[in-house]
Protein backbone atom coordinates (compact mmCIF):
# COMPACT_ATOMS: atom_id res chain seq x y z
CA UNK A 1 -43.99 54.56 83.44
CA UNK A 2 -42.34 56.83 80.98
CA UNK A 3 -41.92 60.74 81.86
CA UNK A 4 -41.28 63.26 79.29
CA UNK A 5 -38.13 65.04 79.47
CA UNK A 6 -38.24 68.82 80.14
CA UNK A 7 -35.77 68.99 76.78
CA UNK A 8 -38.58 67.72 74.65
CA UNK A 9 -39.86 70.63 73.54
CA UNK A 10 -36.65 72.42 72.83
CA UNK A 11 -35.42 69.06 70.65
CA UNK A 12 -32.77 70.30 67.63
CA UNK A 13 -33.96 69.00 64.34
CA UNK A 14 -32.50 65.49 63.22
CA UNK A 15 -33.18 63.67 66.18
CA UNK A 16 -36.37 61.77 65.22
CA UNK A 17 -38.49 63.69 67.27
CA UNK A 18 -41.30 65.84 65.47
CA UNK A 19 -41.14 69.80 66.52
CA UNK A 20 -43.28 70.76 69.24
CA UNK A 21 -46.05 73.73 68.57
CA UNK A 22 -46.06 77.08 70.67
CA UNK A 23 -46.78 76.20 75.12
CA UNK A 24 -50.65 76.44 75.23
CA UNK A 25 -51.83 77.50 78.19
CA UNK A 26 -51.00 75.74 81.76
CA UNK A 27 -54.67 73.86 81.37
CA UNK A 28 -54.94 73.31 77.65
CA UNK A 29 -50.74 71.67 78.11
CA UNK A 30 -51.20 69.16 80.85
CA UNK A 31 -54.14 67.58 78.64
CA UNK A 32 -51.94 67.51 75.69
CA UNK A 33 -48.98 65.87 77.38
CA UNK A 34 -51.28 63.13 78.87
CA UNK A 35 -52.71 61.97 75.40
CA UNK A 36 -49.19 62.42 73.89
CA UNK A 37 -47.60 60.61 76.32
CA UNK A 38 -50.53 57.75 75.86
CA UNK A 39 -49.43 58.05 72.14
CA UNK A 40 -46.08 57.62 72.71
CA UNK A 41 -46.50 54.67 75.19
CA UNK A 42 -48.61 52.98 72.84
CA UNK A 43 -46.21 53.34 69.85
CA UNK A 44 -43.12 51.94 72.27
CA UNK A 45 -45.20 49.02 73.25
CA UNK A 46 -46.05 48.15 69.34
CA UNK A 47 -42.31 48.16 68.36
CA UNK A 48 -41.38 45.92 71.72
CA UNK A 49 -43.68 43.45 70.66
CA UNK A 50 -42.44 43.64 66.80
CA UNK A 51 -39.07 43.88 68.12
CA UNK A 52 -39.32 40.65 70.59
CA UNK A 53 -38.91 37.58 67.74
CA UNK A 54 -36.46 39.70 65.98
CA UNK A 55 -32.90 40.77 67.09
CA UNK A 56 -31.59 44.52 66.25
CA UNK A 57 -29.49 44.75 63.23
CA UNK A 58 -25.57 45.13 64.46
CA UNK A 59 -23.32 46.86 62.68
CA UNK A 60 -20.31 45.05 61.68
CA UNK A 61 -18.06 46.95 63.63
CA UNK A 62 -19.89 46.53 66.84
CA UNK A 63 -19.47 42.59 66.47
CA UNK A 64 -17.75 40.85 68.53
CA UNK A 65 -15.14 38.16 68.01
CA UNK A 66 -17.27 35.14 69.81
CA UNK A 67 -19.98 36.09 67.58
CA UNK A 68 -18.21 36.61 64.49
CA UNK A 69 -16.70 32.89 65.13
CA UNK A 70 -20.26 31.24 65.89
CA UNK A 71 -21.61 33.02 62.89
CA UNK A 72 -18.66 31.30 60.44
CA UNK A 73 -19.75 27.96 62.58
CA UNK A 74 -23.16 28.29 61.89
CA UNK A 75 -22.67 29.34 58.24
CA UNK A 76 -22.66 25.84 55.96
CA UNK A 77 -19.98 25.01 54.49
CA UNK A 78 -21.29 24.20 51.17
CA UNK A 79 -25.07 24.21 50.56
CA UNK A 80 -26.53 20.90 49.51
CA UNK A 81 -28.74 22.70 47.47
CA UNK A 82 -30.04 25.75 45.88
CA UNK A 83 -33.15 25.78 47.95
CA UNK A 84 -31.09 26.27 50.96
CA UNK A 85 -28.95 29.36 49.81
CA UNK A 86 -32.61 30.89 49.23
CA UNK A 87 -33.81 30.15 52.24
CA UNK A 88 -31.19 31.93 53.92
CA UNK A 89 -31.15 35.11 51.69
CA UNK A 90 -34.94 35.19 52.19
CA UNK A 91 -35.17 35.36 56.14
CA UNK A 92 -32.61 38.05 55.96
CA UNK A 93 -34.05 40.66 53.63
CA UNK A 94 -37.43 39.60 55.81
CA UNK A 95 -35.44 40.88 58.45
CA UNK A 96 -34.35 43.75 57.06
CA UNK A 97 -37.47 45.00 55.91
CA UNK A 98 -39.77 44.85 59.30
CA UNK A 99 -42.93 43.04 60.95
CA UNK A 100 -44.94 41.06 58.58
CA UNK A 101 -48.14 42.55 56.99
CA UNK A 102 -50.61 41.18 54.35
CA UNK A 103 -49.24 42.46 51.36
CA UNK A 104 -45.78 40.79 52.49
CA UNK A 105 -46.95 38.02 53.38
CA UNK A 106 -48.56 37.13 49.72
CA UNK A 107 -45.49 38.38 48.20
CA UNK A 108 -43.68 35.87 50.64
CA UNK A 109 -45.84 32.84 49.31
CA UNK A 110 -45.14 34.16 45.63
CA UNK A 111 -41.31 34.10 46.09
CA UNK A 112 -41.58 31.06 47.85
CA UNK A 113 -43.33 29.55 44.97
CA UNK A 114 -40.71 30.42 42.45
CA UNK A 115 -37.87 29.65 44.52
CA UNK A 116 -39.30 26.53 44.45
CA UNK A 117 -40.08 26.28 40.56
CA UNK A 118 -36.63 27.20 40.20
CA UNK A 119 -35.33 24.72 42.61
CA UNK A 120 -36.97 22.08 40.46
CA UNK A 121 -35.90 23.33 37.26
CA UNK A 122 -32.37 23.47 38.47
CA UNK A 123 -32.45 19.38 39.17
CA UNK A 124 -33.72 19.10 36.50
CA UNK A 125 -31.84 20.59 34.39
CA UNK A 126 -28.91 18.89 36.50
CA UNK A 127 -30.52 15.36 35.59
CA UNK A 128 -30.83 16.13 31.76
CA UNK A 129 -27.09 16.95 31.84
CA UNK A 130 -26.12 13.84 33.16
CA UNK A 131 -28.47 12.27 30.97
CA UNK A 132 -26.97 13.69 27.75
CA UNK A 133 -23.71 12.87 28.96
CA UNK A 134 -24.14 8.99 29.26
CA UNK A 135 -26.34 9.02 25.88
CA UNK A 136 -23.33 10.74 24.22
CA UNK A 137 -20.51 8.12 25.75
CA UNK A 138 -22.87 5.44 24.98
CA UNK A 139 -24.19 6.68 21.02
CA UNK A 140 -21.40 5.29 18.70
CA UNK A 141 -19.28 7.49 16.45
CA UNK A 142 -20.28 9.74 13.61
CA UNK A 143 -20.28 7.34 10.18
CA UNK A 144 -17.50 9.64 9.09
CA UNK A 145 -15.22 8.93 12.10
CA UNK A 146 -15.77 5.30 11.06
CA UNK A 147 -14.93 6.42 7.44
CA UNK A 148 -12.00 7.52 8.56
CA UNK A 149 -10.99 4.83 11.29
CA UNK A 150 -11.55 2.77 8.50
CA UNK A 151 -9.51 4.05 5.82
CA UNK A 152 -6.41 4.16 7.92
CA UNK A 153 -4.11 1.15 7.78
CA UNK A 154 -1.10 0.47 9.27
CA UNK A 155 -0.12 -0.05 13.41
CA UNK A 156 -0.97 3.94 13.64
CA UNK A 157 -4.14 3.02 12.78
CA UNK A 158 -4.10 -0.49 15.15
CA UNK A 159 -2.91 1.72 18.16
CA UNK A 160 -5.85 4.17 17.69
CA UNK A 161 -8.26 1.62 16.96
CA UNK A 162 -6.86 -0.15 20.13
CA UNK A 163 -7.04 2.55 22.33
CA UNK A 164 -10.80 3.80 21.16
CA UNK A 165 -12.23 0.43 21.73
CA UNK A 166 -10.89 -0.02 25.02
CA UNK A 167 -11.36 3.19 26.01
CA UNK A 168 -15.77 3.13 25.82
CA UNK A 169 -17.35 0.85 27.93
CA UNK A 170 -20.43 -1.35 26.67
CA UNK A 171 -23.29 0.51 28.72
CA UNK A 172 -24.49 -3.16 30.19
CA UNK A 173 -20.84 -4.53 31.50
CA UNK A 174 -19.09 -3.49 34.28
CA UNK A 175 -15.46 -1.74 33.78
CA UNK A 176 -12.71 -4.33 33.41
CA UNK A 177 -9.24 -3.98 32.74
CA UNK A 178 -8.19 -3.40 29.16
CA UNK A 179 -7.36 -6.16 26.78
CA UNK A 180 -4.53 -5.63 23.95
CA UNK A 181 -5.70 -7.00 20.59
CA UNK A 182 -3.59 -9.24 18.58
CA UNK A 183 -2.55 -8.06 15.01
CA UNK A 184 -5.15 -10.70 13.42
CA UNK A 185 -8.00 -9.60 15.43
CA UNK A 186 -7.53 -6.40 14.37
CA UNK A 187 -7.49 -7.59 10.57
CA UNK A 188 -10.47 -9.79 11.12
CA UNK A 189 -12.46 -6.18 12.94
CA UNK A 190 -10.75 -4.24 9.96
CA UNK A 191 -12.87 -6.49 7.77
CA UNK A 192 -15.75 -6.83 9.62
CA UNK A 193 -16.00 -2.90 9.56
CA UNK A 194 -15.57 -2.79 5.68
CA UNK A 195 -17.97 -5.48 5.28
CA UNK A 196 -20.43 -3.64 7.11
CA UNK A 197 -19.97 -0.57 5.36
CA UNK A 198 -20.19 -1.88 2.02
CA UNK A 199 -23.67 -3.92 2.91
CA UNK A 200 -25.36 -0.90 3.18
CA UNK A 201 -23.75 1.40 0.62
CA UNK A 202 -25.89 1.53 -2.76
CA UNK A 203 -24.49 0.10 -5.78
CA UNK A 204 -23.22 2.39 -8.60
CA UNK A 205 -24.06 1.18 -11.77
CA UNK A 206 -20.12 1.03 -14.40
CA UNK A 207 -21.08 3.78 -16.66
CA UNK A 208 -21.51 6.21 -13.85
CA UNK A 209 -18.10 7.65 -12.70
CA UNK A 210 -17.87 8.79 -9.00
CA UNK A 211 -18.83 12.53 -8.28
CA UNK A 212 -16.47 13.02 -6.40
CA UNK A 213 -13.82 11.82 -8.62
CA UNK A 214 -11.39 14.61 -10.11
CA UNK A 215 -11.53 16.24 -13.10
CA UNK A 216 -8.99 14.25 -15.13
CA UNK A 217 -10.12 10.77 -14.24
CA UNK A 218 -13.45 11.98 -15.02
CA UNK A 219 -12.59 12.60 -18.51
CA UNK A 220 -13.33 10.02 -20.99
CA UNK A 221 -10.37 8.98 -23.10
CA UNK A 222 -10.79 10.30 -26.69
CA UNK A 223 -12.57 7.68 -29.45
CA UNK A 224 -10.31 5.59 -30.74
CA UNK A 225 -9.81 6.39 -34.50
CA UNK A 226 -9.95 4.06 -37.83
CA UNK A 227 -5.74 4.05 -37.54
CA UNK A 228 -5.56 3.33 -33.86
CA UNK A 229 -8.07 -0.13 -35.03
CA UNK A 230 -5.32 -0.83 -37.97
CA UNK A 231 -2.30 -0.07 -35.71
CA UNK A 232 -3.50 -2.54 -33.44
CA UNK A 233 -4.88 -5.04 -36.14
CA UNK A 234 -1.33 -4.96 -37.62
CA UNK A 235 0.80 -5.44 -33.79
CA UNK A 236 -1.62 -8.67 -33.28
CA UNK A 237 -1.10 -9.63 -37.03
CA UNK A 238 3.14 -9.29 -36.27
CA UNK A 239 2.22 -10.94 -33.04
CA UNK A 240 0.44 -14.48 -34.33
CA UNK A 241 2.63 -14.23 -36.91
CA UNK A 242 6.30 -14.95 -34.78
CA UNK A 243 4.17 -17.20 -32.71
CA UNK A 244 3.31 -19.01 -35.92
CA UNK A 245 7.38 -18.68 -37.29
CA UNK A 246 8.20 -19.92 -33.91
CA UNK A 247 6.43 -23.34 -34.34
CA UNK A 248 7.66 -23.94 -37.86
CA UNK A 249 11.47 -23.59 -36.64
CA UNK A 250 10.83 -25.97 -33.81
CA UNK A 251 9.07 -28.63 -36.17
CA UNK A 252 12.21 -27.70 -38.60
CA UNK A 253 14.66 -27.99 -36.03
CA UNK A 254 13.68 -31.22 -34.78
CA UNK A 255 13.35 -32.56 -38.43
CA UNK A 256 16.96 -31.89 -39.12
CA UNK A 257 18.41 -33.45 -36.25
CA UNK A 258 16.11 -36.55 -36.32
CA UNK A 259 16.53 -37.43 -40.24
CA UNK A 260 19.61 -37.83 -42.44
CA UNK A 261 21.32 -34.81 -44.21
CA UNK A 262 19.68 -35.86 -47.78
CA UNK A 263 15.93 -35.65 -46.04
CA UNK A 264 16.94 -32.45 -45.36
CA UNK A 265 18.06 -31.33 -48.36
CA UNK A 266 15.05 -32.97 -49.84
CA UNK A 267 12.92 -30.30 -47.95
CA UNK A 268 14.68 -26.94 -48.02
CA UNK A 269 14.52 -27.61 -52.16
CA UNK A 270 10.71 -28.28 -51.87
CA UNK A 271 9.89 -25.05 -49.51
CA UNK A 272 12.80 -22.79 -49.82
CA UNK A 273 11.29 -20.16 -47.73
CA UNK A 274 11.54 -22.57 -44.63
CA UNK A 275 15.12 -22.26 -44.90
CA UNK A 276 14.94 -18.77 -44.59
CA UNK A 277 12.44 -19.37 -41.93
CA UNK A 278 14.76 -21.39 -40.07
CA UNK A 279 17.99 -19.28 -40.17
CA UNK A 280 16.06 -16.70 -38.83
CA UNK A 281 15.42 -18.28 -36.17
CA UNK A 282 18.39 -19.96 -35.19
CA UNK A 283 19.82 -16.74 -35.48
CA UNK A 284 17.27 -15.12 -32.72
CA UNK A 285 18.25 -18.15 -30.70
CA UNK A 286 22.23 -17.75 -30.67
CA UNK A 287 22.02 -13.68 -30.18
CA UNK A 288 20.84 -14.71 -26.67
CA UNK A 289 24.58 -16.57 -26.09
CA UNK A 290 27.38 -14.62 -24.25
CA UNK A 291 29.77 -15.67 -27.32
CA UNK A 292 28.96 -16.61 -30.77
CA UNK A 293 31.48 -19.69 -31.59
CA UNK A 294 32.01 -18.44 -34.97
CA UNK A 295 33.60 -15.10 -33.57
CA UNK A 296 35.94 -17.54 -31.88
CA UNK A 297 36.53 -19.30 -34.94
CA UNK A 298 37.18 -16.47 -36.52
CA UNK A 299 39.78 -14.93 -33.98
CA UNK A 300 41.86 -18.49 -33.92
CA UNK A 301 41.80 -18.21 -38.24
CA UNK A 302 42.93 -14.61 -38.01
CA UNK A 303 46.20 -15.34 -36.19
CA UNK A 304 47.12 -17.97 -38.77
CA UNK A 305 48.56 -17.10 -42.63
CA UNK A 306 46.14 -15.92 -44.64
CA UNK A 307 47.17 -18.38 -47.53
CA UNK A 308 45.31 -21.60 -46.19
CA UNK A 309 42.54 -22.56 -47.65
CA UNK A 310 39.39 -23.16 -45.54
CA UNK A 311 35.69 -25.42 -46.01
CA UNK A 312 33.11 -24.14 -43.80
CA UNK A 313 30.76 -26.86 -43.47
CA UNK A 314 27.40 -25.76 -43.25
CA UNK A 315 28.35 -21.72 -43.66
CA UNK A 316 24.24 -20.52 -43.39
CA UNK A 317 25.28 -16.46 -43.86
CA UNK A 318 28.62 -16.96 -44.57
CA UNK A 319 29.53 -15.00 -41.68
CA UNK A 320 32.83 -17.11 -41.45
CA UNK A 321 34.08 -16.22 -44.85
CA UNK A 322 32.97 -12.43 -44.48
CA UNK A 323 35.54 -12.11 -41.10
CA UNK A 324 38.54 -13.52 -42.83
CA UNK A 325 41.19 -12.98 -45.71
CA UNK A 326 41.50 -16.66 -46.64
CA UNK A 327 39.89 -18.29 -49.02
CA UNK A 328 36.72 -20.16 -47.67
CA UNK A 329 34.39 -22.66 -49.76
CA UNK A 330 30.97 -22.35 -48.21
CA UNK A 331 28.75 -25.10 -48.25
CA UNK A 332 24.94 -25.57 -46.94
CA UNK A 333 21.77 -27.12 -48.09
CA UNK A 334 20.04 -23.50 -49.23
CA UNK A 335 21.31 -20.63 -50.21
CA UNK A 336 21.44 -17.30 -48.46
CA UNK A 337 24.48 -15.82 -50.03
CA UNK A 338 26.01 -16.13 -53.54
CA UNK A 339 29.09 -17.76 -52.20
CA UNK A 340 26.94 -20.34 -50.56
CA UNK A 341 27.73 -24.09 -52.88
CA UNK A 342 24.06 -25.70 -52.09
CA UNK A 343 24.94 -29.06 -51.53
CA UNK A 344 24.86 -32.43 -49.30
CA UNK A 345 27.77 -31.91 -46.64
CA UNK A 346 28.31 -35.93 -46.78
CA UNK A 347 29.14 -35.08 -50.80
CA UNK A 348 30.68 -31.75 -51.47
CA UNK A 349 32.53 -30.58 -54.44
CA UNK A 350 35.84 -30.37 -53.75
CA UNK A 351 39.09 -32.50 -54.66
CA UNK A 352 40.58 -35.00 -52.47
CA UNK A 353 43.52 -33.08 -49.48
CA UNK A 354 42.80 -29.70 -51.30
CA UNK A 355 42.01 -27.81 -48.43
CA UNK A 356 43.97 -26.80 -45.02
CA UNK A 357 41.17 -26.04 -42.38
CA UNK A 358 38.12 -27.80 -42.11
CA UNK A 359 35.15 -25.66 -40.09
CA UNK A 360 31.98 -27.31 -38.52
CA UNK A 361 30.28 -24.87 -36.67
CA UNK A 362 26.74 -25.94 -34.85
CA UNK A 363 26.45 -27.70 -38.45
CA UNK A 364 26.91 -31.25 -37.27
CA UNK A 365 23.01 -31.97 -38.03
CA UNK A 366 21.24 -35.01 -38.70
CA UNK A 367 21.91 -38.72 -37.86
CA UNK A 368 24.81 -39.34 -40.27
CA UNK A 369 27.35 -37.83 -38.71
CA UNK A 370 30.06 -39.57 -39.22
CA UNK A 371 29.58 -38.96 -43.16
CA UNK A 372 30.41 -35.64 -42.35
CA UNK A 373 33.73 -36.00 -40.34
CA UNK A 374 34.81 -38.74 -43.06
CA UNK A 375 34.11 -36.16 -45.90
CA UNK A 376 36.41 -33.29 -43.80
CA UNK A 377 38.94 -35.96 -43.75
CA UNK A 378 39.17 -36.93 -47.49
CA UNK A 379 39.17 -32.92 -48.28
CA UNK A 380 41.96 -32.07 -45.79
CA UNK A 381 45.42 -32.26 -46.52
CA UNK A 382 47.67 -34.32 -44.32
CA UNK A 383 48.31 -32.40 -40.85
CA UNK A 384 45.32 -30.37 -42.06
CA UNK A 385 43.02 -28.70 -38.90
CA UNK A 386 39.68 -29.63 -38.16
CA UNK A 387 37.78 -27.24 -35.72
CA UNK A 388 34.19 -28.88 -34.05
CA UNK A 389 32.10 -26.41 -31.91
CA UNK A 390 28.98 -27.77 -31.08
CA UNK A 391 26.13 -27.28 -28.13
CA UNK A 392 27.26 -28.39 -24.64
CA UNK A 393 24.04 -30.01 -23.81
CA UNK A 394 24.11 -32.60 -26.99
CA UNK A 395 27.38 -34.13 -25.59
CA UNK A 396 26.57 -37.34 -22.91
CA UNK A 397 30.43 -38.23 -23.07
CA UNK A 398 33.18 -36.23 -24.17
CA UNK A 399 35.63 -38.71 -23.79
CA UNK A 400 33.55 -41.33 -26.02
CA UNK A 401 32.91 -38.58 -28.46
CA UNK A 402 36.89 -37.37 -28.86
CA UNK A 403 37.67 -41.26 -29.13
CA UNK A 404 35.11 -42.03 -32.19
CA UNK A 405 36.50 -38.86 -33.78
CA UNK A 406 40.18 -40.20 -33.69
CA UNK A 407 39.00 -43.26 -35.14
CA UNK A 408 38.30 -41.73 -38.36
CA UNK A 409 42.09 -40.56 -38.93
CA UNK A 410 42.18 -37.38 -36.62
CA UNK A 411 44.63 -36.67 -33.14
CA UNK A 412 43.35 -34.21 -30.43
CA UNK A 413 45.05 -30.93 -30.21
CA UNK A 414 42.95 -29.06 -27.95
CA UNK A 415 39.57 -28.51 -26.54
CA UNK A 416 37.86 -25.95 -24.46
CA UNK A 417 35.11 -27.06 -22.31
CA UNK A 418 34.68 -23.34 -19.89
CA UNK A 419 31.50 -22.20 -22.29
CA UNK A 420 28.44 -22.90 -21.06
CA UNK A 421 26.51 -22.95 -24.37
CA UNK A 422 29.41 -24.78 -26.24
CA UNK A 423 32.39 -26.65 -26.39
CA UNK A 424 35.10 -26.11 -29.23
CA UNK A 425 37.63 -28.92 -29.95
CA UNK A 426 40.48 -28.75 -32.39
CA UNK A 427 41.70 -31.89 -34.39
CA UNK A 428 44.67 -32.52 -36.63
CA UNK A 429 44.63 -35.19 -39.66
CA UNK A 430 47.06 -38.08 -38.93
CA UNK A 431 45.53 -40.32 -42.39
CA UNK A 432 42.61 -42.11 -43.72
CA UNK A 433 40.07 -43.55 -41.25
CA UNK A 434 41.29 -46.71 -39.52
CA UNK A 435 37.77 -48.42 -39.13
CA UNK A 436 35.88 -49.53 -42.04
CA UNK A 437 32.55 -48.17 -42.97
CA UNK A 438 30.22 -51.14 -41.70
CA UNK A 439 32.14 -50.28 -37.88
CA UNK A 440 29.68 -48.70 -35.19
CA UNK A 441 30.75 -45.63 -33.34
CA UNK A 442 29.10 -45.00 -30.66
CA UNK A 443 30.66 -41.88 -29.39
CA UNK A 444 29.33 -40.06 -32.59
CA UNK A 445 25.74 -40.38 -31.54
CA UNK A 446 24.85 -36.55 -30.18
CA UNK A 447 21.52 -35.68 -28.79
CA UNK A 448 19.41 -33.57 -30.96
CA UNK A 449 19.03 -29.65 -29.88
CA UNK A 450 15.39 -29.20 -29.35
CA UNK A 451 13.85 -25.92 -28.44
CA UNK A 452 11.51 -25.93 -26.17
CA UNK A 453 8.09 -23.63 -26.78
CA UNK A 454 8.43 -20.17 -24.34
């Protein structure tokens, strides 16, 4: 079937033949070509029938375009798995490295194993991915993050809250559209969360101060000394007692204005301290006005001539006298001044139209009134001034009030009414009293000025 070639023997080196030894002999050579050339055939049969399942390797160049296009057809687009990529890359190093044997095929079945181990570590490390993933979107928050949601306040905080909650799922309900919360549903989860957080946290006793608190909270605040206890015992001491002076003026106030001006005088010579008491504070009282009425008083006086003669009817301080040049007789039921005449108002001292100005200022105390105005009017001298100021709130009737006054030998000249703590009226002497003593005046009847407890 196959004849050697007469260029056998004289074959260059490199061309996959083996070198040829010296001719033998004519005899000894045809022997040796026939079991050479039963070698050879017997080789070239072997590799046709390892070569018949298997196609010869091509070189890239030597492709074709048809098969260069079926090959990109017949290569997958994307593998489905990993098993298949090592298929693929095992048949073609099996092709590469020639007809199967023993040892290649056990180190076949050996790869083959492994592939397959690895195939089925692969999914399964594929499925524990996926697994951690859902546990993670399904596990709830660190407790700090719920600290923290927790501690913020504000809409911020109601927008983030908002948006968290919507944004996980519950693991057992399907996806639905989000819901907006209302601003009390998110106060009432706001609660809920604290609530929960504070059912589990464990108690601190009060003497123990939070670790984590800084440095200068943590210090205690020094013990307090002997002085600090006597600084104290003194400011509650000063405290009870103005609470205590407090109530006495009240109960004196209301006695004045409720009995006659002899009760009165009655009392201030059995306790004269509570005179004091009270001065002080009806003093504390009037500081609190705008516009003491005895400044005004004072200002009319000072644009008059200093030669008139003037009876401050219940003086207290003599404040009056002290802002003037004329002379003043000061008159009151105790004495806080040495220029003070303690007397009855209804029954004081002086001789009959020996004065020019009469004064009552916040002094027309007690229920006989009109003893008082009568008295001013038997001192005065005829035309003499009388000057009222008195609390705005004791007055019902003005008009009733300026009519029982004229009564009892006095004309209006003027009266101011724009305070709001007190009204000042100025009255001249026209002559005695033109009602007798047993008539009623009703207009004279002022409401008592009570303090009320603050």
């Amino acid at each position: 079937m196959f004849e050697e070639p007469e260029w056998a023997d004289e074959a260059p080196a490199g061309t996959g033949f083996r070198p040829v030894a010296p001719r033998p002999p004519p005899a000894a050579a045809s022997q040796i070509k026939g079991s050479k050339h039963r070698q050879l055939l017997a080789t070239l049969r072997a590799l046709e029938a390892a070569s018949l399942p298997q196609q010869p390797p091509s070189l890239p160049s030597s492709d074709s375009e048809e098969d260069v296009v079926e090959r990109k057809k017949k290569r997958p687009k994307k593998a489905s798995s990993a098993s298949t990529s090592i298929e693929v890359k095992k048949r073609k190093r099996c092709q590469k490295q020639g007809p199967p044997g023993s040892e290649y095929e056990e180190k076949e079945v050996e790869r083959k194993k492994k592939c397959l181990k690895g195939v089925f570590n692969a999914n399964d490390s594929a499925k524990e991915q996926k697994r951690k993933k859902k546990c993670q979107k399904q596990v709830p928050s660190s407790p700090t993050q719920h600290l923290d949601d927790d501690n913020q306040t504000g809409p911020k905080a109601w927008k983030s809250s908002t948006t968290s909650d919507l944004s996980k799922p519950s693991p057992g309900t399907t996806s639905n559209p989000p819901q907006t919360l209302s601003r009390k549903q998110w106060r009432n989860r706001q609660k809920n969360k604290r609530r929960h957080k504070n059912k589990f946290r464990p108690p601190q006793p009060l003497d123990q101060a939070p670790a984590t608190a800084p440095t200068e909270e943590a210090e205690m605040p020094p013990a307090p000394s002997p002085d600090n206890h006597e600084d104290r015992a003194g400011a509650l001491r000063a405290r009870m007692a103005q609470r205590l002076d407090g109530a006495r003026f009240r109960y004196l106030n209301e006695q004045l204005y409720s009995k006659p001006s002899s009760a009165a005088q009655r009392l201030f010579q059995e306790d004269p301290e509570a005179f004091l008491l009270y001065h002080r504070g009806f003093q504390s009282q009037v500081k609190k006005w705008p516009l003491q009425p005895v400044d005004h008083i004072a200002r009319d006086l000072r644009q008059r001539p200093a030669s008139l003669v003037v009876a401050d009817f219940g003086c207290g301080d003599c404040r009056l006298a002290s802002s003037i040049r004329n002379t003043v007789h000061c008159f009151d039921l105790a004495s806080l001044d040495p220029r003070v005449t303690v007397c009855d108002m209804a029954q004081v001292p002086l001789e009959d139209e020996s004065v020019d100005v009469a004064v009552f200022c916040l002094s027309l105390m007690g229920t006989n009134i009109r003893d008082f105005l009568e008295e001013a009017n038997r001192v005065l001298k005829q035309g003499g001034l009388l000057k009222v100021a008195e609390v705005s709130s004791r007055f019902e009737d003005v008009r009733t009030f300026l009519g029982a006054v004229t009564k009892l030998g006095f004309k209006v000249i003027s009266k101011d009414l724009t305070n709001s703590h007190f009204f000042l009226f100025d009255f001249e002497k026209t002559g005695p009293p033109r009602v007798g003593p047993k008539a009623q005046l009703t207009g004279l009847k002022l409401q008592p000025c009570l303090y009320k407890r603050r």
